[in-house]
C-alpha atoms as a PDB file:
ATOM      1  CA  UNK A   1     -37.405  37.367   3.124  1.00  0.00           C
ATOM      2  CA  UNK A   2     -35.152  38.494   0.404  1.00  0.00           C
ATOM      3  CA  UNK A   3     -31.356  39.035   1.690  1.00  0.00           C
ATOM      4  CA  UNK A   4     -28.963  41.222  -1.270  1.00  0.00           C
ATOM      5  CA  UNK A   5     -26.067  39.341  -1.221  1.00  0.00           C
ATOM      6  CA  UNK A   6     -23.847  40.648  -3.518  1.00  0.00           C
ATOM      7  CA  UNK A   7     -22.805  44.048  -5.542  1.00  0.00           C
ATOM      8  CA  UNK A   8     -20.627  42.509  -8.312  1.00  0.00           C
ATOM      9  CA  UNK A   9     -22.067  41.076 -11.641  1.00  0.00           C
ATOM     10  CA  UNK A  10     -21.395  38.008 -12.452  1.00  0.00           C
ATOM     11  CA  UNK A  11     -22.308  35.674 -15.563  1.00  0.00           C
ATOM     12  CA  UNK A  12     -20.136  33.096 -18.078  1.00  0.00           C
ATOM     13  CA  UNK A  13     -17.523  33.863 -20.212  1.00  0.00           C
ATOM     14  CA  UNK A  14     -18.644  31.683 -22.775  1.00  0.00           C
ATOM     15  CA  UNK A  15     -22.313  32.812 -22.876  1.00  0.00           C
ATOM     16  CA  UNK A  16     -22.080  36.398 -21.827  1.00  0.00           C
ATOM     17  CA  UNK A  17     -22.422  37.455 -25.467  1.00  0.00           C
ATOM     18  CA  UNK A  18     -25.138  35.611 -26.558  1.00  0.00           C
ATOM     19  CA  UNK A  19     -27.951  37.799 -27.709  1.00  0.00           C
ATOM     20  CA  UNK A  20     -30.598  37.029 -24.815  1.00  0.00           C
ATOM     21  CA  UNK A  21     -32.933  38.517 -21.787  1.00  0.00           C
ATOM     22  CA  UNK A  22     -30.714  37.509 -18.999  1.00  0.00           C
ATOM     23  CA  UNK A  23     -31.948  37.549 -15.324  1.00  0.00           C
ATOM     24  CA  UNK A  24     -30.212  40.188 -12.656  1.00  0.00           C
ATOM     25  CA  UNK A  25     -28.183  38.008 -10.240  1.00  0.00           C
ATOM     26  CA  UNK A  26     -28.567  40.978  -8.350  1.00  0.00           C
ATOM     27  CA  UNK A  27     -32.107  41.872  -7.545  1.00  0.00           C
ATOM     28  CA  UNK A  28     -35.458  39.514  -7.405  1.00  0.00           C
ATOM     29  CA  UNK A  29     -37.960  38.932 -10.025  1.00  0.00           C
ATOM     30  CA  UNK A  30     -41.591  39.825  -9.151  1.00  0.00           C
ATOM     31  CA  UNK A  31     -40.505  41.161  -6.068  1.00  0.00           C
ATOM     32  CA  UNK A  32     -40.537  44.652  -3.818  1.00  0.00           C
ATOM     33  CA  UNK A  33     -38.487  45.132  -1.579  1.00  0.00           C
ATOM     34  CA  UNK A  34     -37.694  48.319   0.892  1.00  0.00           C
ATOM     35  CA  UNK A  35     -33.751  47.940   0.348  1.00  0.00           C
ATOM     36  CA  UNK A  36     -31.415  47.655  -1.422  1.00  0.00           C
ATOM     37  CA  UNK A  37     -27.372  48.380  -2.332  1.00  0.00           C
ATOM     38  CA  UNK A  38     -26.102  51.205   0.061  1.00  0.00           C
ATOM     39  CA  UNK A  39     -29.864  51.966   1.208  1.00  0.00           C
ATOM     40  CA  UNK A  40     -30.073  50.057   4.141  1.00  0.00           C
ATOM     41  CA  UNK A  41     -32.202  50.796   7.316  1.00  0.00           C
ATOM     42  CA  UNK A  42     -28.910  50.873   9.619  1.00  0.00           C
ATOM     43  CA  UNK A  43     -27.483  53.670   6.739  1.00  0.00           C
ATOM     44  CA  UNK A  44     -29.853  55.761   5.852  1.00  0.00           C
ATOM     45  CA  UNK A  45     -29.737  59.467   6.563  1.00  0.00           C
ATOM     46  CA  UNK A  46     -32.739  60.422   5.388  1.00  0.00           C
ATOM     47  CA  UNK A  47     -36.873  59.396   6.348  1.00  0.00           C
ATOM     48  CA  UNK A  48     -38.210  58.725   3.384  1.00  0.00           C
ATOM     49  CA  UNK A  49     -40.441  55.303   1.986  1.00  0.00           C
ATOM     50  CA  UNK A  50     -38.907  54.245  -1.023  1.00  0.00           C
ATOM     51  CA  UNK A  51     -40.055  50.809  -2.453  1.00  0.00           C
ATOM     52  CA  UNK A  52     -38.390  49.153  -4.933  1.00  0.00           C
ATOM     53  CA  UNK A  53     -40.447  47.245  -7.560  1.00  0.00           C
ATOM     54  CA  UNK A  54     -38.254  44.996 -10.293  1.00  0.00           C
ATOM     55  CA  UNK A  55     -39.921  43.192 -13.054  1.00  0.00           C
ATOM     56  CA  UNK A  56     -40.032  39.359 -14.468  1.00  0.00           C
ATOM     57  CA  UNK A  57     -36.358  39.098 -14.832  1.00  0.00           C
ATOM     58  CA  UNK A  58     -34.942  41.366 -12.001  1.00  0.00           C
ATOM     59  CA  UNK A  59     -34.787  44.546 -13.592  1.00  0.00           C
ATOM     60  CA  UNK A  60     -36.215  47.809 -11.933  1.00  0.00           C
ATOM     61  CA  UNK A  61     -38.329  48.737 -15.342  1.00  0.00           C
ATOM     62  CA  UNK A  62     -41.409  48.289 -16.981  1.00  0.00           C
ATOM     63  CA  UNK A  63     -42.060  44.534 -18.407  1.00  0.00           C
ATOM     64  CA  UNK A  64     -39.755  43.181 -21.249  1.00  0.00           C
ATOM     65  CA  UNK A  65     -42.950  41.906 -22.903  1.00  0.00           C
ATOM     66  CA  UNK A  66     -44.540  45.403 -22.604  1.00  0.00           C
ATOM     67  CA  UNK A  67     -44.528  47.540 -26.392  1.00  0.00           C
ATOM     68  CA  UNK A  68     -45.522  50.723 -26.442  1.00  0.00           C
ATOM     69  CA  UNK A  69     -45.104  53.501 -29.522  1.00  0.00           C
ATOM     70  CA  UNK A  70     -42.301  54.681 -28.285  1.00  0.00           C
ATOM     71  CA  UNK A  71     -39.635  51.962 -26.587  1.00  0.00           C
ATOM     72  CA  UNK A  72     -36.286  53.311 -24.365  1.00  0.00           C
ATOM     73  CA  UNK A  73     -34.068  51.320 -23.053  1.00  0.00           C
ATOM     74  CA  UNK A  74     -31.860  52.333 -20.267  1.00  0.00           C
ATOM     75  CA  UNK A  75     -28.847  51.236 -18.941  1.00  0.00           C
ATOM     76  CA  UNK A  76     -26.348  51.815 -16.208  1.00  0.00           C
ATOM     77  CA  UNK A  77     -25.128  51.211 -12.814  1.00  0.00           C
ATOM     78  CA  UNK A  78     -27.092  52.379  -9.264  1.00  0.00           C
ATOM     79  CA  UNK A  79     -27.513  55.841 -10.536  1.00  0.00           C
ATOM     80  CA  UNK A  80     -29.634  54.263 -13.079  1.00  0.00           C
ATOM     81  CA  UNK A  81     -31.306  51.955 -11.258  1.00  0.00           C
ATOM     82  CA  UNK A  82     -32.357  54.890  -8.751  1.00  0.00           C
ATOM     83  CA  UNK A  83     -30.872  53.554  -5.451  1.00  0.00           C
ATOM     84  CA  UNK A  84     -32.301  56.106  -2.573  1.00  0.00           C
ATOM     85  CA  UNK A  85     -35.538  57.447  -4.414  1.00  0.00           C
ATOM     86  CA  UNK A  86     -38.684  56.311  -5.712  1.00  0.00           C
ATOM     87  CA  UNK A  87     -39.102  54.607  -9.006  1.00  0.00           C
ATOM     88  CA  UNK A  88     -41.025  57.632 -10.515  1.00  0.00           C
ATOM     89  CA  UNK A  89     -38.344  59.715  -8.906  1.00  0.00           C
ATOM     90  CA  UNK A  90     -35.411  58.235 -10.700  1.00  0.00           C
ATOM     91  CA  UNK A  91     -33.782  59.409 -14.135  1.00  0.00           C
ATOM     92  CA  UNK A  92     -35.344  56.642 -16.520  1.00  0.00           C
ATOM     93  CA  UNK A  93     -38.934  57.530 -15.161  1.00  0.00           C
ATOM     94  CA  UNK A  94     -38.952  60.849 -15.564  1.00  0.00           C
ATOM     95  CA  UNK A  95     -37.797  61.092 -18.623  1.00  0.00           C
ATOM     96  CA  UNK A  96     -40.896  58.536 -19.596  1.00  0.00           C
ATOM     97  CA  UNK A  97     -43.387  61.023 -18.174  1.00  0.00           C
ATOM     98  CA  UNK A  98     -41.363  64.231 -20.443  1.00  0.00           C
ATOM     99  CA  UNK A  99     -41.550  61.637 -23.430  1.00  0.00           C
ATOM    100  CA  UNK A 100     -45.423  61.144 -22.816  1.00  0.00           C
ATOM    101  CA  UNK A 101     -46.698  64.589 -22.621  1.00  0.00           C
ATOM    102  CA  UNK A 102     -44.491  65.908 -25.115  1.00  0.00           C
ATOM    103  CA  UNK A 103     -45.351  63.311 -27.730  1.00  0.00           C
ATOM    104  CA  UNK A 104     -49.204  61.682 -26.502  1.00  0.00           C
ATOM    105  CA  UNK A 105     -48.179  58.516 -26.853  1.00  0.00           C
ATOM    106  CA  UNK A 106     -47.582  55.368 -24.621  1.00  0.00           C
ATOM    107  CA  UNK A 107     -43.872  54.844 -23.175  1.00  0.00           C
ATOM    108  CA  UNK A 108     -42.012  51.875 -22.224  1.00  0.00           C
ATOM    109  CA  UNK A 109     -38.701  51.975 -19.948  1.00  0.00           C
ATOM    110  CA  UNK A 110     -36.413  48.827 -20.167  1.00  0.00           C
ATOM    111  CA  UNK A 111     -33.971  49.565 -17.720  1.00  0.00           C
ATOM    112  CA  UNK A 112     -30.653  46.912 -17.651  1.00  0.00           C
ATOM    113  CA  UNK A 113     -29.428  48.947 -14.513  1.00  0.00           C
ATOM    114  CA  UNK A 114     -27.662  46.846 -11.693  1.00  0.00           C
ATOM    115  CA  UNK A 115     -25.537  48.406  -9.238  1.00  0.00           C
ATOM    116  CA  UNK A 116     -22.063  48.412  -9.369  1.00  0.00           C
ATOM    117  CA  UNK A 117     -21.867  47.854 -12.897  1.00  0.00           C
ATOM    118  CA  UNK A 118     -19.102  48.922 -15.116  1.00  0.00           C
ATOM    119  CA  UNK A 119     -19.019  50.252 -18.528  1.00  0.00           C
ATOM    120  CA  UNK A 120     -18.236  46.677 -20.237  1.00  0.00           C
ATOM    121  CA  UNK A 121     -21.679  45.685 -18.492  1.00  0.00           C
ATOM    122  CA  UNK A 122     -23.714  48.308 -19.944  1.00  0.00           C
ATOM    123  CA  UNK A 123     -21.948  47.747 -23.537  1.00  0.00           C
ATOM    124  CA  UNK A 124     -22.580  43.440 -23.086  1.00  0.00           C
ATOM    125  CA  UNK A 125     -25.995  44.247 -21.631  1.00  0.00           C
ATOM    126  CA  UNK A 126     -26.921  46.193 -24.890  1.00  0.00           C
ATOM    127  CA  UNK A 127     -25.816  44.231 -26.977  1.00  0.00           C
ATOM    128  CA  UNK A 128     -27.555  40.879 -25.947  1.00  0.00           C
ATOM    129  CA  UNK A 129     -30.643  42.484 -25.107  1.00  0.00           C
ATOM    130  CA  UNK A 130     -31.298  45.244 -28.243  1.00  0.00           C
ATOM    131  CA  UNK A 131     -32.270  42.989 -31.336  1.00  0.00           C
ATOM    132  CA  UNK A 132     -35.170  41.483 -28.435  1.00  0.00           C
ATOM    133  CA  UNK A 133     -36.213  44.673 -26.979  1.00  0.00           C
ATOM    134  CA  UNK A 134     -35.876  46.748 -30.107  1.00  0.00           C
ATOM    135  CA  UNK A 135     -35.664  49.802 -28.643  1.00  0.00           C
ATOM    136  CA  UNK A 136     -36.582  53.332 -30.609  1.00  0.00           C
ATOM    137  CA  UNK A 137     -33.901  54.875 -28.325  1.00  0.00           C
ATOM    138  CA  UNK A 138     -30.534  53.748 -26.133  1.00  0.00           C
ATOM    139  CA  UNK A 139     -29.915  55.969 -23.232  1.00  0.00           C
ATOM    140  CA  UNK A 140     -26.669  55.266 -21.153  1.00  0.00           C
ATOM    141  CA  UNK A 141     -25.466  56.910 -17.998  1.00  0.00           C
ATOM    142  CA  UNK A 142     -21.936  55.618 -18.167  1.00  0.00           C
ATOM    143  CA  UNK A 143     -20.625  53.549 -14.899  1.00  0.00           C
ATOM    144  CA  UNK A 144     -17.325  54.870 -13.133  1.00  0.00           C
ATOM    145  CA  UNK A 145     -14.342  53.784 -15.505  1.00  0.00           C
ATOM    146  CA  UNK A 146     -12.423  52.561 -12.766  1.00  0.00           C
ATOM    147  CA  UNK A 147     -15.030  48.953 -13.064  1.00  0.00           C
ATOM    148  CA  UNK A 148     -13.663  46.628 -14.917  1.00  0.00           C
ATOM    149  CA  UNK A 149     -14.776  43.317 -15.895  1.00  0.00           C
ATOM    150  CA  UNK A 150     -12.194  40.224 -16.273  1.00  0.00           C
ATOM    151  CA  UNK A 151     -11.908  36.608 -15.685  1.00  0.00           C
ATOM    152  CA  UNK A 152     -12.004  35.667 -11.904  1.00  0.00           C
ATOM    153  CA  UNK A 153     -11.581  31.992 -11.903  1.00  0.00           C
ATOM    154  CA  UNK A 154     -10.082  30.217 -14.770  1.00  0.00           C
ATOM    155  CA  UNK A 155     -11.116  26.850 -13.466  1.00  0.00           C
ATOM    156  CA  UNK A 156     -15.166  27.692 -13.861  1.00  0.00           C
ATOM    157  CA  UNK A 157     -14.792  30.263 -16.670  1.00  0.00           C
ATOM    158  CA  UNK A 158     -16.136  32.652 -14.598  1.00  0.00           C
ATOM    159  CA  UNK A 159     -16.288  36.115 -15.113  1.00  0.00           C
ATOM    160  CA  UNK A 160     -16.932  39.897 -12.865  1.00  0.00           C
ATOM    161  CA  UNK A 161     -16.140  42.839 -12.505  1.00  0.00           C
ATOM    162  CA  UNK A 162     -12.895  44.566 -10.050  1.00  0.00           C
ATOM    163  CA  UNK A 163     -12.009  47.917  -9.417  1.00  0.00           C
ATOM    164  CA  UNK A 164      -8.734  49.431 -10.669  1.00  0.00           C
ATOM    165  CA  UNK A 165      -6.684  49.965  -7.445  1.00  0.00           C
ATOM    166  CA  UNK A 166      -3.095  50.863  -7.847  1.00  0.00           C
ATOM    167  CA  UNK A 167      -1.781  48.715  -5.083  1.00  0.00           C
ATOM    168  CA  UNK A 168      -2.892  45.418  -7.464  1.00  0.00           C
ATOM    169  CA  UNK A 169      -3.070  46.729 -10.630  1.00  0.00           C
ATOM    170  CA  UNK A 170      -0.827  44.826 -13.242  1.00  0.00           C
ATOM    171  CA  UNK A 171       1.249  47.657 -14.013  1.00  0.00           C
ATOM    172  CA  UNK A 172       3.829  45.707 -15.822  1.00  0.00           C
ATOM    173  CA  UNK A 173       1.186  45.487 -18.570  1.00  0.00           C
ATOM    174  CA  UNK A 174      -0.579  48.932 -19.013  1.00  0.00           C
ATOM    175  CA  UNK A 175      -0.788  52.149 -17.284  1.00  0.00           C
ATOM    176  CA  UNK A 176      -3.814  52.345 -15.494  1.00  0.00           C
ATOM    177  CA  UNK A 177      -4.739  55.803 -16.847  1.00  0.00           C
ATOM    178  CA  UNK A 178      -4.344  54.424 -20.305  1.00  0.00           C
ATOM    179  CA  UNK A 179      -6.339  51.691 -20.159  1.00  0.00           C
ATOM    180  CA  UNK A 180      -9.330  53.367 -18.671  1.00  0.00           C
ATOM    181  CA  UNK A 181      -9.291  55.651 -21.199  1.00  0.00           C
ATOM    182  CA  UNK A 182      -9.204  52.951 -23.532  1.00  0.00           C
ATOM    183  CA  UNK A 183     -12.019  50.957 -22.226  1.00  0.00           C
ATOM    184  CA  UNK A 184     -14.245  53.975 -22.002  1.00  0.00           C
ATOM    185  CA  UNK A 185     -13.604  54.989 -25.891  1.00  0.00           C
ATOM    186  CA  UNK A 186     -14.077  51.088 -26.362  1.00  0.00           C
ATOM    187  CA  UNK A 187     -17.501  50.998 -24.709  1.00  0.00           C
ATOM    188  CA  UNK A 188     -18.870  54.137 -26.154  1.00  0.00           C
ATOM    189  CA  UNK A 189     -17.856  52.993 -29.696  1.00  0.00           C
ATOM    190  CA  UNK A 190     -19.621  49.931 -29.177  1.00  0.00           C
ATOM    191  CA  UNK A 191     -22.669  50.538 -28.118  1.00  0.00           C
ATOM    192  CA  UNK A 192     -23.096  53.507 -30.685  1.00  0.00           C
ATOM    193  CA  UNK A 193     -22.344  51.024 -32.979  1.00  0.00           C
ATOM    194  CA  UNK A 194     -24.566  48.572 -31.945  1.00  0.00           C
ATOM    195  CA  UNK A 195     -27.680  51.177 -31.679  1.00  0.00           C
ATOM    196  CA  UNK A 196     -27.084  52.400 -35.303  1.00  0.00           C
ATOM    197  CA  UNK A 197     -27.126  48.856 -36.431  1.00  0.00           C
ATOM    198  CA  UNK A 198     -30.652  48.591 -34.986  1.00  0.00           C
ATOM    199  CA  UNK A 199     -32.271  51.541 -35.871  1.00  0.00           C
ATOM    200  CA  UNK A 200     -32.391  52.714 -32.439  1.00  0.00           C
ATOM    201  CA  UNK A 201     -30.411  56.588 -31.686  1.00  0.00           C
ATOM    202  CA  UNK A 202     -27.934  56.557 -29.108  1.00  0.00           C
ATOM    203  CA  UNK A 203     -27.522  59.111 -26.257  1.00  0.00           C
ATOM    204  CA  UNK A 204     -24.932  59.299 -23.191  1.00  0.00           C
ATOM    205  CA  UNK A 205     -23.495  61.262 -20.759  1.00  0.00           C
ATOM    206  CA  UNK A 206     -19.605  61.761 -20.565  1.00  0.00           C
ATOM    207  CA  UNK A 207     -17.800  59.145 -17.345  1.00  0.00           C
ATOM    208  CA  UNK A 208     -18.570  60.236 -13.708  1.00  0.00           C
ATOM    209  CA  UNK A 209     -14.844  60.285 -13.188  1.00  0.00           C
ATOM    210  CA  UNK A 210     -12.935  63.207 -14.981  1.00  0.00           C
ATOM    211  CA  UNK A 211      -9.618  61.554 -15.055  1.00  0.00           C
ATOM    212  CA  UNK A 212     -10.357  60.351 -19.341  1.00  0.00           C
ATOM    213  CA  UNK A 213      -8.537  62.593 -21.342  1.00  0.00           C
ATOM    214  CA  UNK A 214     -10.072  64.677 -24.409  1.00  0.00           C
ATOM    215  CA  UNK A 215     -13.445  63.569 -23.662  1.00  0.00           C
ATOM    216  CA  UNK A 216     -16.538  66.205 -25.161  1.00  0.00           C
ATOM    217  CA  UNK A 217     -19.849  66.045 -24.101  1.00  0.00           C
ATOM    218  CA  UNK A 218     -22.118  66.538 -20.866  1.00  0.00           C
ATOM    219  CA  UNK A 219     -21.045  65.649 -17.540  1.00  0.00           C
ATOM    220  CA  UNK A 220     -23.528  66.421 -14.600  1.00  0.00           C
ATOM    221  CA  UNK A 221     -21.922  65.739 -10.905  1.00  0.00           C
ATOM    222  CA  UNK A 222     -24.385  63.631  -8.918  1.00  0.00           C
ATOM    223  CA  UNK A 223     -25.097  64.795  -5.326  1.00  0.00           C
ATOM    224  CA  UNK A 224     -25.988  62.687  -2.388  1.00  0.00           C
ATOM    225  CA  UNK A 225     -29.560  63.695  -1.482  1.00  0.00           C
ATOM    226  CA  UNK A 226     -30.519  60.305  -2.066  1.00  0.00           C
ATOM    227  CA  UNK A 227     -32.654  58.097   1.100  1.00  0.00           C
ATOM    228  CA  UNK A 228     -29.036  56.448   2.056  1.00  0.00           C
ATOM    229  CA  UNK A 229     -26.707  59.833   1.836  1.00  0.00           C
ATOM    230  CA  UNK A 230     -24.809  58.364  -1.226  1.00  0.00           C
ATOM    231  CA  UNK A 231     -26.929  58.574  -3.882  1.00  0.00           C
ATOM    232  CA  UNK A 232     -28.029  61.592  -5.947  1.00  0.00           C
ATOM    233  CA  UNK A 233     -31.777  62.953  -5.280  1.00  0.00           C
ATOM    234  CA  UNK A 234     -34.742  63.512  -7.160  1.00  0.00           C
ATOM    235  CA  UNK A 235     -33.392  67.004  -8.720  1.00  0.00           C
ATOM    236  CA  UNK A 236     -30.165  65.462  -9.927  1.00  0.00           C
ATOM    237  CA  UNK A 237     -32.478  62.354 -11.431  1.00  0.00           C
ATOM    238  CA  UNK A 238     -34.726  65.184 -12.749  1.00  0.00           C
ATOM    239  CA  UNK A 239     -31.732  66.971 -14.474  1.00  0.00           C
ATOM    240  CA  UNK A 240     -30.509  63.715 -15.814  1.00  0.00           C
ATOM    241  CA  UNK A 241     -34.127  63.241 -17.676  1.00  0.00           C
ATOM    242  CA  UNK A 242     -34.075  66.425 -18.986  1.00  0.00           C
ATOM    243  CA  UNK A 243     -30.482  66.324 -20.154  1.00  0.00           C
ATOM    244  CA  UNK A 244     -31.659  63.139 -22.151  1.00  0.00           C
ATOM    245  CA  UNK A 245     -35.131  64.511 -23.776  1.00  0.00           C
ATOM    246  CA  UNK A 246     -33.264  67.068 -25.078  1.00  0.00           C
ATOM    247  CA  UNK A 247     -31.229  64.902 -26.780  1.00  0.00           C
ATOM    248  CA  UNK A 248     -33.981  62.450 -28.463  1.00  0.00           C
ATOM    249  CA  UNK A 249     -36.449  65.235 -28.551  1.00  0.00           C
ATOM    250  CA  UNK A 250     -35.753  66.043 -31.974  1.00  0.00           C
ATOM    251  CA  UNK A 251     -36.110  62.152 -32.925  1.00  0.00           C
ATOM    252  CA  UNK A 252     -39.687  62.125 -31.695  1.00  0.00           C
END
């Protein structure tokens, strides 16, 4: 039986920017599971049966191989992935189903989700997967920007991700504050960039955290309806979808 072991991504320094379909070290290929993350039997506040289904490479979306007229990829951290609802119920999904019946054609979701991903995942993940999946459209939900990635062992090259806590921050290099903001406009300028050069359009939400300065756009709270009392529901997933067809409506 399949045992999560870990919440932080990991991969290589020297090949974590090679344009590829990379496995999740986090979730099982061709498997489904009943939990996952934070939604574990001995946690979870609310009856409900959620299964969770994750494709060829570990992903909880529709095949890579699978092309449809119209091609989204996705791509954040748990929020994304839908920890604590259904697979229909969660953000990606719906906005497939408001994408088919507004246009009649077939949809495919590629969702790069993990959990506990941080923003320098979702732009690294983007950018090694786009030129395969050639997505029509690049829809982010921003991590927290308090997940960094950086080197963890220098003897295997290794690298993952850490949280931003003051008590062992290196302070005697940056202020915190600054460099979050910094790694936020550095993400978002990235993958823009990286969608434009591909054709696809690019649409995200603004950081869940508030503490980035000057930032414009949307920002939608998440609640904590979800099956393990952490993560948001099916209403906040449902807002998220709809907050995202508006966007690439006008590109259909």
């Amino acid at each position: 039986m399949w045992k999560q072991n870990t919440f932080l991504h990991e991969t290589n320094i020297r090949t974590s920017w090679e344009q590829e379909l990379f496995y999740s070290k986090l979730y099982p290929p061709n498997a489904t599971v009943d939990w996952v993350d934070t939604d574990k039997p001995e946690d979870a506040i609310y009856e409900k049966d959620i299964k969770y289904t994750f494709n060829e490479y570990g992903f909880r979306s529709d095949s890579f191989d699978e092309k449809s007229d119209i091609n989204i990829l996705t791509c954040g951290c748990s929020h994304t992935v839908g920890v604590g609802v259904n697979q229909h119920e969660a953000w990606p999904f719906v906005l497939r189903e408001l994408v088919k019946k507004h246009t009649g054609k077939t949809v495919s979701i590629h969702n790069l989700a993990t959990s506990g991903a941080s923003p320098d995942y979702v732009s690294r993940s983007v950018h090694k997967t786009i030129g395969i999946l050639q997505p029509d459209f690049v829809c982010v939900f921003w991590p927290p920007i308090t997940r960094l990635e950086i080197p963890y062992n220098m003897n295997d090259k290794n690298l993952t991700q850490t949280f931003v806590k003051n008590n062992d921050f290196p302070k005697s290099f940056v202020n915190e504050h600054w460099l979050q903001d910094y790694e936020y406009v550095k993400n978002l300028v990235l993958v823009n960039a990286v969608s434009a050069t591909n054709n696809a359009t690019f649409v995200s939400n603004t950081v869940i955290e508030s503490i980035v300065e000057n930032i414009e756009g949307d920002y939608f709270p998440a609640d904590s309806t979800g099956r393990d009392g952490m993560h948001p529901g099916p209403e906040w997933h449902k807002t998220g979808a709809e907050f995202y067809f508006k966007n690439i409506k006008e590109h259909l």
